[in-house]
C-alpha atoms as a PDB file:
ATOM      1  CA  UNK A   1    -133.665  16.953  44.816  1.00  0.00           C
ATOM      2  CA  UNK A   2    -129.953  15.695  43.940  1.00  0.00           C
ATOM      3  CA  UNK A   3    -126.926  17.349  46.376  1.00  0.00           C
ATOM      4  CA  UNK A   4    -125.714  20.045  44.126  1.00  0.00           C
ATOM      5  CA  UNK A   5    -122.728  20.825  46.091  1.00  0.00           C
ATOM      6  CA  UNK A   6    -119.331  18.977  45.887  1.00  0.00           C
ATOM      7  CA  UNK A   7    -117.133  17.327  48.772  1.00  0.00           C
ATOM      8  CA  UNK A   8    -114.903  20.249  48.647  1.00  0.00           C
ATOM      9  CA  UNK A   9    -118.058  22.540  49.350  1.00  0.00           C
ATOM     10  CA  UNK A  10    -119.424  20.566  51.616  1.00  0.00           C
ATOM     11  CA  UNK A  11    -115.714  20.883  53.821  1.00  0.00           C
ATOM     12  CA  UNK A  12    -115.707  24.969  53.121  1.00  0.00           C
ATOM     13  CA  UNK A  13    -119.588  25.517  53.575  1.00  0.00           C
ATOM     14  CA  UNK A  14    -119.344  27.703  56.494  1.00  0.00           C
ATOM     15  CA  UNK A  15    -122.612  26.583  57.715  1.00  0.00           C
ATOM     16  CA  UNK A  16    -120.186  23.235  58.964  1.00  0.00           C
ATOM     17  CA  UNK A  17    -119.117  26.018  61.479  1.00  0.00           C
ATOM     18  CA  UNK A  18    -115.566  25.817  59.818  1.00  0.00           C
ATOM     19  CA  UNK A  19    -114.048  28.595  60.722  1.00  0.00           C
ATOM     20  CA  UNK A  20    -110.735  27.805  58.943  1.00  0.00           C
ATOM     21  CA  UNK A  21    -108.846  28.854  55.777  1.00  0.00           C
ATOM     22  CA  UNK A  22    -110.156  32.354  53.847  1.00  0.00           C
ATOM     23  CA  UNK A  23    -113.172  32.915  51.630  1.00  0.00           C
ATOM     24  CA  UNK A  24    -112.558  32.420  48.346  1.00  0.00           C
ATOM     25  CA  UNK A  25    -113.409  35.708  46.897  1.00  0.00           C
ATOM     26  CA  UNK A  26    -110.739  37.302  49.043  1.00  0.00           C
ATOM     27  CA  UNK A  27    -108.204  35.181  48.225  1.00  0.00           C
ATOM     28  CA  UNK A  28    -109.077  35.745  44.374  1.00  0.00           C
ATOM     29  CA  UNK A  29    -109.238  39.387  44.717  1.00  0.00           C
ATOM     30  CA  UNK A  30    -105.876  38.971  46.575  1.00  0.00           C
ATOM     31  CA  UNK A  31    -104.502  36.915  44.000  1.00  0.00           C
ATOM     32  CA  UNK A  32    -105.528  39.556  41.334  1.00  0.00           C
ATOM     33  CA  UNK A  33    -108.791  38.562  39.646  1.00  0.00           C
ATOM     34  CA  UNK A  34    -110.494  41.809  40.063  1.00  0.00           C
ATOM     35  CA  UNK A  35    -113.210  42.724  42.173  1.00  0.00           C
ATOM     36  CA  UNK A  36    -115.154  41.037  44.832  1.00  0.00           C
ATOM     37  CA  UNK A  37    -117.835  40.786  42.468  1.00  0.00           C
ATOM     38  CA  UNK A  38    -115.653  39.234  39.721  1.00  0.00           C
ATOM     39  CA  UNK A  39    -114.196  36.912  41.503  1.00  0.00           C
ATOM     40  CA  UNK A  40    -117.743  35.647  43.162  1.00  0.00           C
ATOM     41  CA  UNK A  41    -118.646  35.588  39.286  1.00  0.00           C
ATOM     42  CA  UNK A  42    -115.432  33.038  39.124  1.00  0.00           C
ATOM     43  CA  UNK A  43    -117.028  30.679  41.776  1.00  0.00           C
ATOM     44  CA  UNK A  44    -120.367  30.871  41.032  1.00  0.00           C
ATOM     45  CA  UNK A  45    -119.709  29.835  37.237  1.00  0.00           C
ATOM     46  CA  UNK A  46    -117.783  26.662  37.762  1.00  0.00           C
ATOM     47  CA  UNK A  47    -114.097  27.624  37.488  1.00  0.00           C
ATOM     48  CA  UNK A  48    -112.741  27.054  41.044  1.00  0.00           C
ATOM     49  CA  UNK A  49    -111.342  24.058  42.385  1.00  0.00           C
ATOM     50  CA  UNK A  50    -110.111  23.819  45.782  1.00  0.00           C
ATOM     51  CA  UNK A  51    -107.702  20.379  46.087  1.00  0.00           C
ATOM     52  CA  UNK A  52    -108.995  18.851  42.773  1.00  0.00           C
ATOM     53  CA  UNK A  53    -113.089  19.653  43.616  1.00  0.00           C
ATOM     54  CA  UNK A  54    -114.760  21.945  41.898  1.00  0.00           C
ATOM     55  CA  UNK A  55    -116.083  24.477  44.448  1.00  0.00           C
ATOM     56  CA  UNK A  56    -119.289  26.941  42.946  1.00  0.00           C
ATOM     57  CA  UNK A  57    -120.874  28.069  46.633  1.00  0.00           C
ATOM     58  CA  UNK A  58    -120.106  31.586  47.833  1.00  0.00           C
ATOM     59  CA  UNK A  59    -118.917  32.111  51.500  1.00  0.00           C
ATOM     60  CA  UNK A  60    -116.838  28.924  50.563  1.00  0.00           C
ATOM     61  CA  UNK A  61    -113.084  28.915  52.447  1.00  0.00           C
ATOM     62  CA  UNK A  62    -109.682  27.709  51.673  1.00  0.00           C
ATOM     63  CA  UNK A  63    -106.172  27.155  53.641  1.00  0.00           C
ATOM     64  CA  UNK A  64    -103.695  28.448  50.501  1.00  0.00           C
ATOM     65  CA  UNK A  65    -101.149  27.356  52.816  1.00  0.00           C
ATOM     66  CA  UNK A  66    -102.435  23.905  52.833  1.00  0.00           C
ATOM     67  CA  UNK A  67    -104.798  23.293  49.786  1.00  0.00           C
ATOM     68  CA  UNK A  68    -104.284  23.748  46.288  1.00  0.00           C
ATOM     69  CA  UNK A  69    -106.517  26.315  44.069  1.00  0.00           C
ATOM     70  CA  UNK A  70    -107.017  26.506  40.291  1.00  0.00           C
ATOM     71  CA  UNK A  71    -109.162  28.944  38.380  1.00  0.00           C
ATOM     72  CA  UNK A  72    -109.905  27.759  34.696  1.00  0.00           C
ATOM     73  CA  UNK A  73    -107.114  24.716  35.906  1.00  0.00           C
ATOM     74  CA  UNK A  74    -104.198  27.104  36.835  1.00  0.00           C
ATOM     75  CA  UNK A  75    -102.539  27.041  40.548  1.00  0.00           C
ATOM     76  CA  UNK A  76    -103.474  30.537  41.780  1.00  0.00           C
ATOM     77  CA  UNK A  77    -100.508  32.994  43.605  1.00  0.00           C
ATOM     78  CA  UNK A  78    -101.729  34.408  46.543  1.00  0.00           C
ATOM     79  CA  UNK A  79     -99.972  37.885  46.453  1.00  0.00           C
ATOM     80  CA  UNK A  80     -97.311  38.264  49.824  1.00  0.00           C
ATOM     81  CA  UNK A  81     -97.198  34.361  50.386  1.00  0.00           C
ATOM     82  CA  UNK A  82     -95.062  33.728  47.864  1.00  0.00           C
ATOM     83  CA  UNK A  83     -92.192  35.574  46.588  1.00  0.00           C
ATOM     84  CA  UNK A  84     -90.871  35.244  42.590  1.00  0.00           C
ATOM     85  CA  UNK A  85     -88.170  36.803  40.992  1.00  0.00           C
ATOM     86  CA  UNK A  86     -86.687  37.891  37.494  1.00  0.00           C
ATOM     87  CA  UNK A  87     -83.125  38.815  37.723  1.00  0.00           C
ATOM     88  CA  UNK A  88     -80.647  40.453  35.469  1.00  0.00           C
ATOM     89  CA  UNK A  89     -77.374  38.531  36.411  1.00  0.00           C
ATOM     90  CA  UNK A  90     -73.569  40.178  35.331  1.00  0.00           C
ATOM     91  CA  UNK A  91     -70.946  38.350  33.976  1.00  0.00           C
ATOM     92  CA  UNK A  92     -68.485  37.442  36.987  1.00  0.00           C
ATOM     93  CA  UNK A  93     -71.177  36.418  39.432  1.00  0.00           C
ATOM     94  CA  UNK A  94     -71.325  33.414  40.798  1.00  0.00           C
ATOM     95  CA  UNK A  95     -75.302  31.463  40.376  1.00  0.00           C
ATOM     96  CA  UNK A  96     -75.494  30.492  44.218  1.00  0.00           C
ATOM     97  CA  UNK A  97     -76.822  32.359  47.072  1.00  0.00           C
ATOM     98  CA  UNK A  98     -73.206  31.784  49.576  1.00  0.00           C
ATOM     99  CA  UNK A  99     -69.871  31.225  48.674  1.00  0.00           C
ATOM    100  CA  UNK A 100     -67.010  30.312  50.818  1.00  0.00           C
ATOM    101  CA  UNK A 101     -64.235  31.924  48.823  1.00  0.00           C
ATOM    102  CA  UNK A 102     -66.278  35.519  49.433  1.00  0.00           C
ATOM    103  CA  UNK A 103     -66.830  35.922  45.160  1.00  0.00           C
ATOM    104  CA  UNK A 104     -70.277  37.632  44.425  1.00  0.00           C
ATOM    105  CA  UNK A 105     -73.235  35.831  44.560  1.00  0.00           C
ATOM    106  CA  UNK A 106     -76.812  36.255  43.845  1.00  0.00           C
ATOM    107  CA  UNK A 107     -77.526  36.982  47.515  1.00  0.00           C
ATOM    108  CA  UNK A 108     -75.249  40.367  47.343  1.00  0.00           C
ATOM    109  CA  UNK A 109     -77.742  41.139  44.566  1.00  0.00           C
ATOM    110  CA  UNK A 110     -81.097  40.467  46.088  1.00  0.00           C
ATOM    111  CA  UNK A 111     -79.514  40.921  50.239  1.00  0.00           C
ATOM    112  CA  UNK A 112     -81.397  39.416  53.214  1.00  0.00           C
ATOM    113  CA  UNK A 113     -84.646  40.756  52.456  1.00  0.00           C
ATOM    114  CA  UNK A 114     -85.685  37.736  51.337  1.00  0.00           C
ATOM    115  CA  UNK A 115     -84.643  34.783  53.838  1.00  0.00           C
ATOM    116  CA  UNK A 116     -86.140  31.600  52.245  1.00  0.00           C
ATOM    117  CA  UNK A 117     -85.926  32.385  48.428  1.00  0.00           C
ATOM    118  CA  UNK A 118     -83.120  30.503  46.034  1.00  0.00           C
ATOM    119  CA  UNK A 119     -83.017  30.244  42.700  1.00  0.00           C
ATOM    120  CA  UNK A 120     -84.095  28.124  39.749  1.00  0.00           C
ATOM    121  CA  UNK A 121     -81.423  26.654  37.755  1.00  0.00           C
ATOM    122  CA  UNK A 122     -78.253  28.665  36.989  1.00  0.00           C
ATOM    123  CA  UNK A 123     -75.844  30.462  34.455  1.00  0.00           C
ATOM    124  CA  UNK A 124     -72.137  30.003  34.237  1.00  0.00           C
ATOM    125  CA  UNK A 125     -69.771  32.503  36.244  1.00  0.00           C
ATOM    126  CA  UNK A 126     -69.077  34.155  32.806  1.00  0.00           C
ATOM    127  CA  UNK A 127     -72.615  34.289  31.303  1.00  0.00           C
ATOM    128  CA  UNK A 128     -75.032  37.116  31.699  1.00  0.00           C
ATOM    129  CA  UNK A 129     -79.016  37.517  31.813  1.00  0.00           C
ATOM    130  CA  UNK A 130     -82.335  36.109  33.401  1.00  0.00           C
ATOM    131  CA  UNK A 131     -82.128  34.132  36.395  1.00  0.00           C
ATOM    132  CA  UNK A 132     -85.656  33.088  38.117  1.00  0.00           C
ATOM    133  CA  UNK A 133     -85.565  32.869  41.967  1.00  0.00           C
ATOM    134  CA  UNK A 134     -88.299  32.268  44.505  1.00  0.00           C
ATOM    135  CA  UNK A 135     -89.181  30.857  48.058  1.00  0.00           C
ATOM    136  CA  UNK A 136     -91.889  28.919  45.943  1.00  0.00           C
ATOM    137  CA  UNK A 137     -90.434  25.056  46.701  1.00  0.00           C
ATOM    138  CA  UNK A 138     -93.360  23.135  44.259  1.00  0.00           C
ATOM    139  CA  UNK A 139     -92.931  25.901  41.929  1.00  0.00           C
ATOM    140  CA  UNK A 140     -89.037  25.879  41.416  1.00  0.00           C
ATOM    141  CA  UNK A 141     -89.473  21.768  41.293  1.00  0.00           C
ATOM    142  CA  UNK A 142     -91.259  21.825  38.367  1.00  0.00           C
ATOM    143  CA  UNK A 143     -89.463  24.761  36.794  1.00  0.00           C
ATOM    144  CA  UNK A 144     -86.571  22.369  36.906  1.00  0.00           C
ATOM    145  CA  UNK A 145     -87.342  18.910  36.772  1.00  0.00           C
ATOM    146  CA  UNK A 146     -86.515  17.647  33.211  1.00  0.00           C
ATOM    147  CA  UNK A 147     -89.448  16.581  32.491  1.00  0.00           C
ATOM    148  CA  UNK A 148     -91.062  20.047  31.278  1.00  0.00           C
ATOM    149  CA  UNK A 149     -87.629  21.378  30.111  1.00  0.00           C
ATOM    150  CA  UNK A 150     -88.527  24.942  29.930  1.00  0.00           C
ATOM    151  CA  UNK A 151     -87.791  26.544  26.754  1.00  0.00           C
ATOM    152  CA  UNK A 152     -84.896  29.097  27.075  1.00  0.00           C
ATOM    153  CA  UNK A 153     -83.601  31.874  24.936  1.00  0.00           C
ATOM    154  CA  UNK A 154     -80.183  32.842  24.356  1.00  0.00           C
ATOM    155  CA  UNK A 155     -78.196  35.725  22.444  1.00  0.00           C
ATOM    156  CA  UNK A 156     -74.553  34.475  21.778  1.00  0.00           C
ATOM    157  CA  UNK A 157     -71.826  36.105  20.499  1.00  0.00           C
ATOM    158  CA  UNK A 158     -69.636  33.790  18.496  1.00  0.00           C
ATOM    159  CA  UNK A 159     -65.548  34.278  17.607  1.00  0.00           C
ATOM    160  CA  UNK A 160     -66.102  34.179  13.363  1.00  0.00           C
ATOM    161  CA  UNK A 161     -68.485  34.285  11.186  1.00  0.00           C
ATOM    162  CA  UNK A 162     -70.946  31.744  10.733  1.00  0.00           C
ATOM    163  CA  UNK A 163     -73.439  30.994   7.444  1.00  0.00           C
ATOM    164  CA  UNK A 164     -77.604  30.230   8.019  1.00  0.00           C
ATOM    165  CA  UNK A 165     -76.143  26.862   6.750  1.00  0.00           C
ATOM    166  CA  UNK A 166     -74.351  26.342  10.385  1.00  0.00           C
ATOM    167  CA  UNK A 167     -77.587  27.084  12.198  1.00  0.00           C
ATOM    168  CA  UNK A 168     -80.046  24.965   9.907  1.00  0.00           C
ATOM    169  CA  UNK A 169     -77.534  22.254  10.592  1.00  0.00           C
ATOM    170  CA  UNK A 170     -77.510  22.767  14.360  1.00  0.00           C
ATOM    171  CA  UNK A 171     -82.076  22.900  14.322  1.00  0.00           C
ATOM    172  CA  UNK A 172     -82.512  19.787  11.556  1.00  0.00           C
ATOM    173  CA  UNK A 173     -79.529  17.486  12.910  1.00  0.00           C
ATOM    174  CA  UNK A 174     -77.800  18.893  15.461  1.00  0.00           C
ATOM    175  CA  UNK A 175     -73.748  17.998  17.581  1.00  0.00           C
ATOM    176  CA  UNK A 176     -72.897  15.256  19.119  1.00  0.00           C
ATOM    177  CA  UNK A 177     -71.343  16.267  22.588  1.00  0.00           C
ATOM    178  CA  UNK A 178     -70.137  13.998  25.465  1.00  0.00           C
ATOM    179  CA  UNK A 179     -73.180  13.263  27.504  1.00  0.00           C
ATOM    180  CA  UNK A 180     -75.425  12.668  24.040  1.00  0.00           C
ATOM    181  CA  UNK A 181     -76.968  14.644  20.832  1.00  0.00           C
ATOM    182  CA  UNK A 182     -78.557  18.137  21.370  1.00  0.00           C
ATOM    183  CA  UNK A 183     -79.911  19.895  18.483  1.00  0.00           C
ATOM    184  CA  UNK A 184     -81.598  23.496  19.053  1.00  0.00           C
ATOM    185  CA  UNK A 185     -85.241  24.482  19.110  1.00  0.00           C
ATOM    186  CA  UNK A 186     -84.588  27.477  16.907  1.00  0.00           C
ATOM    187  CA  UNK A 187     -81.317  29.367  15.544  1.00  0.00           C
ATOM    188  CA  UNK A 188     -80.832  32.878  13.976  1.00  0.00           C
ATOM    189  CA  UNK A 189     -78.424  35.606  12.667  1.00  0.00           C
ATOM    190  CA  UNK A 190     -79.374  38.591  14.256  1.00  0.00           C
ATOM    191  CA  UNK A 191     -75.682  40.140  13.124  1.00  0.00           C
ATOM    192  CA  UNK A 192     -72.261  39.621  11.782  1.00  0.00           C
ATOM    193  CA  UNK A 193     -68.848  41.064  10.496  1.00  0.00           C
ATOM    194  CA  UNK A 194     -65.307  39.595   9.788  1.00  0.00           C
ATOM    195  CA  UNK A 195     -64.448  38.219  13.209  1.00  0.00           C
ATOM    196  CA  UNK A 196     -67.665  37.214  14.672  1.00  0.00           C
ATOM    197  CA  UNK A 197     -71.801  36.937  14.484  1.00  0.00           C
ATOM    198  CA  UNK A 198     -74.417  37.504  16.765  1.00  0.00           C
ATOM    199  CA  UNK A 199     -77.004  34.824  16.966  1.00  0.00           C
ATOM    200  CA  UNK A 200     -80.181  33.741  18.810  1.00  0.00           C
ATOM    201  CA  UNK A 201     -80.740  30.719  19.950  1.00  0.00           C
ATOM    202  CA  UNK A 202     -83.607  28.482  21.841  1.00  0.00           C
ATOM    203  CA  UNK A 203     -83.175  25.337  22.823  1.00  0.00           C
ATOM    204  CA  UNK A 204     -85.022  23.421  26.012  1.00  0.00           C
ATOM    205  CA  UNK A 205     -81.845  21.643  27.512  1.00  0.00           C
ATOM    206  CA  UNK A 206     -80.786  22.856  30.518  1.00  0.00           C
ATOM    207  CA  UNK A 207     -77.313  21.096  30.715  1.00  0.00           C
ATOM    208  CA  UNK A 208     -74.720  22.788  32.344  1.00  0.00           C
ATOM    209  CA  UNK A 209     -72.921  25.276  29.637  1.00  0.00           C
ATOM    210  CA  UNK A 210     -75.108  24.070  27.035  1.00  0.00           C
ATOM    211  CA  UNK A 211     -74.884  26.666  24.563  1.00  0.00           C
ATOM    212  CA  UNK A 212     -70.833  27.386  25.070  1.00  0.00           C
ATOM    213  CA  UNK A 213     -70.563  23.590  24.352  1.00  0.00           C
ATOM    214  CA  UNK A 214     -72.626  23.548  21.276  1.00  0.00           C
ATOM    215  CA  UNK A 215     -71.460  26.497  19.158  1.00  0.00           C
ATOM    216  CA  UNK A 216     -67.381  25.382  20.921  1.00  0.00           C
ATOM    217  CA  UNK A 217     -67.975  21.643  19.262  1.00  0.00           C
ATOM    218  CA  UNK A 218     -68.019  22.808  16.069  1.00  0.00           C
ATOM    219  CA  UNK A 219     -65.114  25.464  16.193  1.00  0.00           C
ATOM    220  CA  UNK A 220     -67.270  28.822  16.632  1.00  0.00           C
ATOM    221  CA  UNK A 221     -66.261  29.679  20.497  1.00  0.00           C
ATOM    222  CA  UNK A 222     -68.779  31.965  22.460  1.00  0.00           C
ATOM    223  CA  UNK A 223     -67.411  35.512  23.504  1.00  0.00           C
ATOM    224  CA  UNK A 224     -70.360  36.402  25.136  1.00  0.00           C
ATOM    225  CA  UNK A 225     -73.693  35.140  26.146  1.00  0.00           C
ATOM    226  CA  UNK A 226     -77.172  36.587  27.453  1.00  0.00           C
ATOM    227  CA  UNK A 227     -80.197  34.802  28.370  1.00  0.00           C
ATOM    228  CA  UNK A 228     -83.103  37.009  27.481  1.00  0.00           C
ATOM    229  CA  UNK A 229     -85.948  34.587  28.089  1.00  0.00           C
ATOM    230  CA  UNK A 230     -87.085  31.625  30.190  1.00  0.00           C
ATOM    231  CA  UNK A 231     -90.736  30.135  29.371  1.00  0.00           C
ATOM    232  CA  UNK A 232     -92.749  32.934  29.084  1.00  0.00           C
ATOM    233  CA  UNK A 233     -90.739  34.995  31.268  1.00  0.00           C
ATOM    234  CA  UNK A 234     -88.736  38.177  29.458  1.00  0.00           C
ATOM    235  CA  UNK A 235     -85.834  39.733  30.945  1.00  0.00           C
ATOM    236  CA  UNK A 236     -86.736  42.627  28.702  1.00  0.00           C
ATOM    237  CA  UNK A 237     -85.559  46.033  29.860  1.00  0.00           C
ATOM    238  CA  UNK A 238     -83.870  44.938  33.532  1.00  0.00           C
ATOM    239  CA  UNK A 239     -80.534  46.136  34.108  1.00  0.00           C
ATOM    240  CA  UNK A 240     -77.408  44.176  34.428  1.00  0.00           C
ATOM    241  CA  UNK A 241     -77.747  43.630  38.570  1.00  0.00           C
ATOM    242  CA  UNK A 242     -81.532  43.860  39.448  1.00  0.00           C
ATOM    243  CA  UNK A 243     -84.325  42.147  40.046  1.00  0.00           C
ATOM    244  CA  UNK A 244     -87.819  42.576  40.007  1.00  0.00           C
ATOM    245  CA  UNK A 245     -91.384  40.667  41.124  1.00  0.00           C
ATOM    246  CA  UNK A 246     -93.104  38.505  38.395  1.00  0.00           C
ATOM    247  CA  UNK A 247     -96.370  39.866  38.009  1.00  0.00           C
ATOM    248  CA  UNK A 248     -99.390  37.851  38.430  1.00  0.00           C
ATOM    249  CA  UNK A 249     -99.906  37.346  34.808  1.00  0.00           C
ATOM    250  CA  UNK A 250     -96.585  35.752  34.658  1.00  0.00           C
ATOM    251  CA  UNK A 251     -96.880  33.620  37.603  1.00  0.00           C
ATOM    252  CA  UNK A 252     -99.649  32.179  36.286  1.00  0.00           C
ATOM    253  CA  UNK A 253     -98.323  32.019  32.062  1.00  0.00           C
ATOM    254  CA  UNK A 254     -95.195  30.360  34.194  1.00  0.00           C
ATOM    255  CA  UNK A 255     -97.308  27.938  36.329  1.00  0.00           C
ATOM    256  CA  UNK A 256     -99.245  26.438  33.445  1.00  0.00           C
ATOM    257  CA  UNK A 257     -95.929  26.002  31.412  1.00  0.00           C
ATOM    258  CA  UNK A 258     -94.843  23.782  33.972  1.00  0.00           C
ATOM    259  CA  UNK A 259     -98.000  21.732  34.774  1.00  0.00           C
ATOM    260  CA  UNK A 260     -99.012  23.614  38.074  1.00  0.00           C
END
């Protein structure tokens, strides 16, 4: 009869007298996929992998400290070992965690309960809107590196009015700014009057003032601007100057954006 079980089994089978790491079904249930019994459904039907092995034997254990583990592909969060945070950022705040000159700073928004966590990318001292922090190192690198260029959304507030004409223009060809050509994702009037328009915007470049320096090449300066969205992640209803957890669903929806 052929070996059924896999090299990871084989290294969590606790018949090895392994007594290391946690069995899978609790870390599952702890990372929000229901009930013991669900989550032994999981395993048992071939959608666990523990380091790249596909792992299918109950009583099974795993380090999350120090092994990787996907369900259905998708790194899994292990609720209280990681911390992950959406925050509403004012205008006049500075997108670092210390600053020498004594200016507000993320970290007199979030305070010391959280020692280790930093955040992931920024928004200009005069900008306003979601800012993603976490203690999560592999999770902020990807969230970052260029490579997967998250996809970010932006409400602007423009001095003058603008035509559909501008924002077709910026989508199909785009400006030509210092460090290269940057064209938006998407572009839309949400609003408008004599002296200025509201617009949406989503683009995936995360140069530094990216949106001020698009809208101010082309003579339409930005009065005001909110990020309302990065990957899947909403700012939605979150007031100017808090913060709360990601839930599981988005951890995960934010993971898989970024290849983890």
């Amino acid at each position: 009869m052929p070996n059924v079980y896999s090299r990871a089994e084989k290294a969590h089978n606790p018949d090895n007298h392994n007594d290391q790491g946690v069995r899978l079904q609790k870390l599952l249930a702890q990372a929000g996929f229901g009930s013991r019994r669900k989550c032994e459904e999981i395993i048992t039907s071939g959608r666990v992998e523990v380091d790249g092995e596909l792992v299918t034997q109950l009583g099974a254990r795993a380090n999350p400290d120090k092994q990787q583990i996907r369900v259905d592909g998708s790194r899994i969060h292990i609720s209280g070992r990681h911390v992950t945070l959406a925050l509403n950022k004012p205008k006049k705040v500075l997108s670092t965690m210390d600053d020498p000159k004594g200016r507000y700073t993320l970290r007199d928004i979030v305070g010391d309960r959280y020692e280790h966590i930093f955040h992931m990318g920024r928004l200009d001292y005069d900008s306003e809107g979601l800012i993603l922090m976490t203690d999560d190192g592999e999770l902020s690198q990807h969230v970052m590196h260029p490579k997967y260029e998250v996809e970010k959304t932006y409400i602007a507030t423009l001095e003058g009015k603008i035509g559909g004409n501008v924002c077709r223009r910026l989508v199909t060809q785009g400006v030509n700014l210092d460090d290269g050509l940057i064209r938006l994702d998407h572009c839309a009037i949400m609003d408008s009057n004599r002296d200025s328009t509201m617009v949406k915007v989503v683009l995936h470049s995360g140069k530094n003032r990216i949106v001020r320096r698009i809208f101010g090449a082309i003579g339409y300066p930005v009065r005001r601007l909110v990020r309302t969205q990065i990957g899947p992640i909403k700012l939605g209803e979150l007031k100017p100057g808090s913060y709360r957890m990601l839930s599981q669903a988005e951890l995960t929806a934010l993971s898989k954006e970024v290849g983890l």
